[in-house]
Structures are given as structure tokens and as C-alpha cells.
C-alpha atoms as a PDB file:
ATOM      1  CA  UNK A   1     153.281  88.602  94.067  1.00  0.00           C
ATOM      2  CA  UNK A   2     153.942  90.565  90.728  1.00  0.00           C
ATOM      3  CA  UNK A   3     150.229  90.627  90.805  1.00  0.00           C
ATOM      4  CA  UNK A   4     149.478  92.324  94.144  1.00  0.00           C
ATOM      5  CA  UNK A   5     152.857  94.385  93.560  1.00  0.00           C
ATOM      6  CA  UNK A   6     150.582  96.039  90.020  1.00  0.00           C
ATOM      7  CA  UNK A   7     147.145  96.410  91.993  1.00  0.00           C
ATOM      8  CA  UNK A   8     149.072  98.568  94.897  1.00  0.00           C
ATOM      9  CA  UNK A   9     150.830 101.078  91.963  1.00  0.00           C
ATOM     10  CA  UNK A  10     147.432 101.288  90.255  1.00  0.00           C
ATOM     11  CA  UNK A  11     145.544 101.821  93.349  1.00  0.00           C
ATOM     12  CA  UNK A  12     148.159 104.509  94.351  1.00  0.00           C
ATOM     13  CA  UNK A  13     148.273 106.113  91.247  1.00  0.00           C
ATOM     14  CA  UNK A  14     144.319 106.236  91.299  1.00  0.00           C
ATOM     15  CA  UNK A  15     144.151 108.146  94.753  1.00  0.00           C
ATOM     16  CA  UNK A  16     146.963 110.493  93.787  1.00  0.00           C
ATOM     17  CA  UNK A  17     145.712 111.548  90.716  1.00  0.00           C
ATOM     18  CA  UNK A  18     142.365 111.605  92.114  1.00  0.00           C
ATOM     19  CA  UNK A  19     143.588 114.258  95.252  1.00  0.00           C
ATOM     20  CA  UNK A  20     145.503 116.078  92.598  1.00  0.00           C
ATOM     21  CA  UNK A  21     143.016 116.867  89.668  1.00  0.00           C
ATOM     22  CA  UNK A  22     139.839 116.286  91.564  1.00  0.00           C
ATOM     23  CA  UNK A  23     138.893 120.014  92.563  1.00  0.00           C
ATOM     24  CA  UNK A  24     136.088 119.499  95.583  1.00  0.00           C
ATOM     25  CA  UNK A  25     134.296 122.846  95.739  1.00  0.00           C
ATOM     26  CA  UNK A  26     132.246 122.183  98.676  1.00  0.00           C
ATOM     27  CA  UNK A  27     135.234 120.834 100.871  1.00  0.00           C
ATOM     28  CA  UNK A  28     137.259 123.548  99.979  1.00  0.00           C
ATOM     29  CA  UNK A  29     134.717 125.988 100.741  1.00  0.00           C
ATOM     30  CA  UNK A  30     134.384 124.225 104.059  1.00  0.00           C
ATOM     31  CA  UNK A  31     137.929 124.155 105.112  1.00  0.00           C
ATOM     32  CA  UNK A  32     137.902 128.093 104.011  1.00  0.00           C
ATOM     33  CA  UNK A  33     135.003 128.250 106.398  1.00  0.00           C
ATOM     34  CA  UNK A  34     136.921 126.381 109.179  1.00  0.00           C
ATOM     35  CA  UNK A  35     139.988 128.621 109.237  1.00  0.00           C
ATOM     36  CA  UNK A  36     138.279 132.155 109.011  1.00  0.00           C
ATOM     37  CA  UNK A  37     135.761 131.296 111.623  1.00  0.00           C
ATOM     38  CA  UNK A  38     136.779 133.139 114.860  1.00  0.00           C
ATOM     39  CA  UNK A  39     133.712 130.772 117.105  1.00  0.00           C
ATOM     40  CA  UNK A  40     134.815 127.992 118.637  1.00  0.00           C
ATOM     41  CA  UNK A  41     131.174 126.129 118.375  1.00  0.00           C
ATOM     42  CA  UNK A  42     130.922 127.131 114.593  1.00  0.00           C
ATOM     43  CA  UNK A  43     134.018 125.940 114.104  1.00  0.00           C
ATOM     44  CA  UNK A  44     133.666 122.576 115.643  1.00  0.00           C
ATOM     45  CA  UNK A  45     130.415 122.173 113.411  1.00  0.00           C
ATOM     46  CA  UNK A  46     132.308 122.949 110.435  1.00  0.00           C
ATOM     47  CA  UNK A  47     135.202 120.293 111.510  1.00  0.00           C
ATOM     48  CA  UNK A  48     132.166 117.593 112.150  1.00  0.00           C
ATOM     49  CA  UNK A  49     130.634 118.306 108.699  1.00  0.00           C
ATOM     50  CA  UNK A  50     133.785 118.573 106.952  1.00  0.00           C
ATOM     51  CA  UNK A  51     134.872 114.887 108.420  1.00  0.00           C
ATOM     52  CA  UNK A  52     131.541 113.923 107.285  1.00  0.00           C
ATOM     53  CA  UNK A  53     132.518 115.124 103.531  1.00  0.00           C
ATOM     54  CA  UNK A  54     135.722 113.864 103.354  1.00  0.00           C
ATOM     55  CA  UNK A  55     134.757 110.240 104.488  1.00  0.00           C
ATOM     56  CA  UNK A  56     132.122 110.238 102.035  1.00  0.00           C
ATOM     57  CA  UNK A  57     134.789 110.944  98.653  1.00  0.00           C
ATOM     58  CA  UNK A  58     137.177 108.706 100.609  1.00  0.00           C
ATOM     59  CA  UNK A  59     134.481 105.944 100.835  1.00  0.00           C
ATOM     60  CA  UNK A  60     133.212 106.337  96.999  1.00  0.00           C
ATOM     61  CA  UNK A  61     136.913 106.431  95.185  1.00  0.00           C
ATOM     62  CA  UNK A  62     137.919 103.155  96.935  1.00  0.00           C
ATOM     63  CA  UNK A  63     134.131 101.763  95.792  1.00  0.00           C
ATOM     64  CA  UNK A  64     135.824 102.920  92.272  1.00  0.00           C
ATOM     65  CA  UNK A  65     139.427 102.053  92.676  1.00  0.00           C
ATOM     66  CA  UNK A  66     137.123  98.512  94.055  1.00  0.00           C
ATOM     67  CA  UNK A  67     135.680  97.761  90.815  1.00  0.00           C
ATOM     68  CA  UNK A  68     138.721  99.012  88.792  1.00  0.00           C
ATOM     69  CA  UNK A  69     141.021  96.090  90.338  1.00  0.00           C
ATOM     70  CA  UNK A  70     138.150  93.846  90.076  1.00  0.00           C
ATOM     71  CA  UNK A  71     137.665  94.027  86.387  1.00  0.00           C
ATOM     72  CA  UNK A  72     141.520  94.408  85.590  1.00  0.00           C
ATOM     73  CA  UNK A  73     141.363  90.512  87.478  1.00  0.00           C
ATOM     74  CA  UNK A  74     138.901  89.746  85.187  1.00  0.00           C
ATOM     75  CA  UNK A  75     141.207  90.706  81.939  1.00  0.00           C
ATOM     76  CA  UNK A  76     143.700  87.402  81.152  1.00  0.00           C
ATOM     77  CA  UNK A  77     146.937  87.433  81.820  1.00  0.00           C
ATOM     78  CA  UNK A  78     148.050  85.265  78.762  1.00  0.00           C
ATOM     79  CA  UNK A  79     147.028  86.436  75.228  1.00  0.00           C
ATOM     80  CA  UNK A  80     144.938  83.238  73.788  1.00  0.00           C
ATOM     81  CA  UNK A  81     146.628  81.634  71.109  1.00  0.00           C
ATOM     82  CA  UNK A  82     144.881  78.447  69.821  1.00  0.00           C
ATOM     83  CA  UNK A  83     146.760  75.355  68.743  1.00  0.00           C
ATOM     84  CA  UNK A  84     147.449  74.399  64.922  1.00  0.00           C
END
């Protein structure tokens, strides 16, 4: 419980930190593109490739936030102390 309770704040943290400091040029320039397009068609081609982006930094910072909870299972919970 405490466990899964740890891996949902660090995973949150990750993503907002992530949307906050993470400056992505190209979908910025694309959603600039999107709203001062007057075409309808260009504008729907814009929309398609900006879904396109956007799925693609979604899919590769939960491959990272991924491997982050995987190695923080990997680190013990109890520091080792041996026996006298």
C-alpha cells in the first residue's frame, strides 16, 4: 500500500515536471500552426500530425517514468545491517 501510494507521487511528480520544464519546439510550433490556419483541410492535417507528436512524448516519458519505478523496486527497502 505505502508502496504503490510512493510510485503514484513519483510518477505524478515526473509528468508534471516533465509538462512544465520540458519546452517541445516542434509541438508548439504545430499548435501555433493549428490556430492561425484559416483552411479547414490544413488544419485537420495539422490536428492529425500534432496527435501523432503528442502520443509519441506521451508514449516515451511513461517508457522513462517505466524504468524509473522499476529500478527504485530494485533499491531495498531495509538498510542491511549484518549480525554481531
Amino acid at each position: 500500500m505505502k508502496m504503490q501510494f510512493k510510485e503514484a507521487i513519483l510518477i505524478f511528480l515526473l509528468l508534471t515536471t516533465n509538462t512544465i520544464f520540458a519546452k517541445n519546439k516542434e509541438v508548439n510550433i504545430l499548435l501555433e500552426k493549428v490556430n492561425q490556419t484559416p483552411n479547414k483541410e490544413e488544419r485537420k492535417e495539422l490536428i492529425e500530425e500534432l496527435k501523432i507528436k503528442l502520443a509519441n512524448e506521451n508514449k516515451k516519458i511513461r517508457q522513462e517514468t517505466d524504468a524509473i519505478i522499476k529500478a527504485k523496486k530494485k533499491i531495498p527497502l531495509k538498510i542491511y545491517k549484518p549480525k554481531p
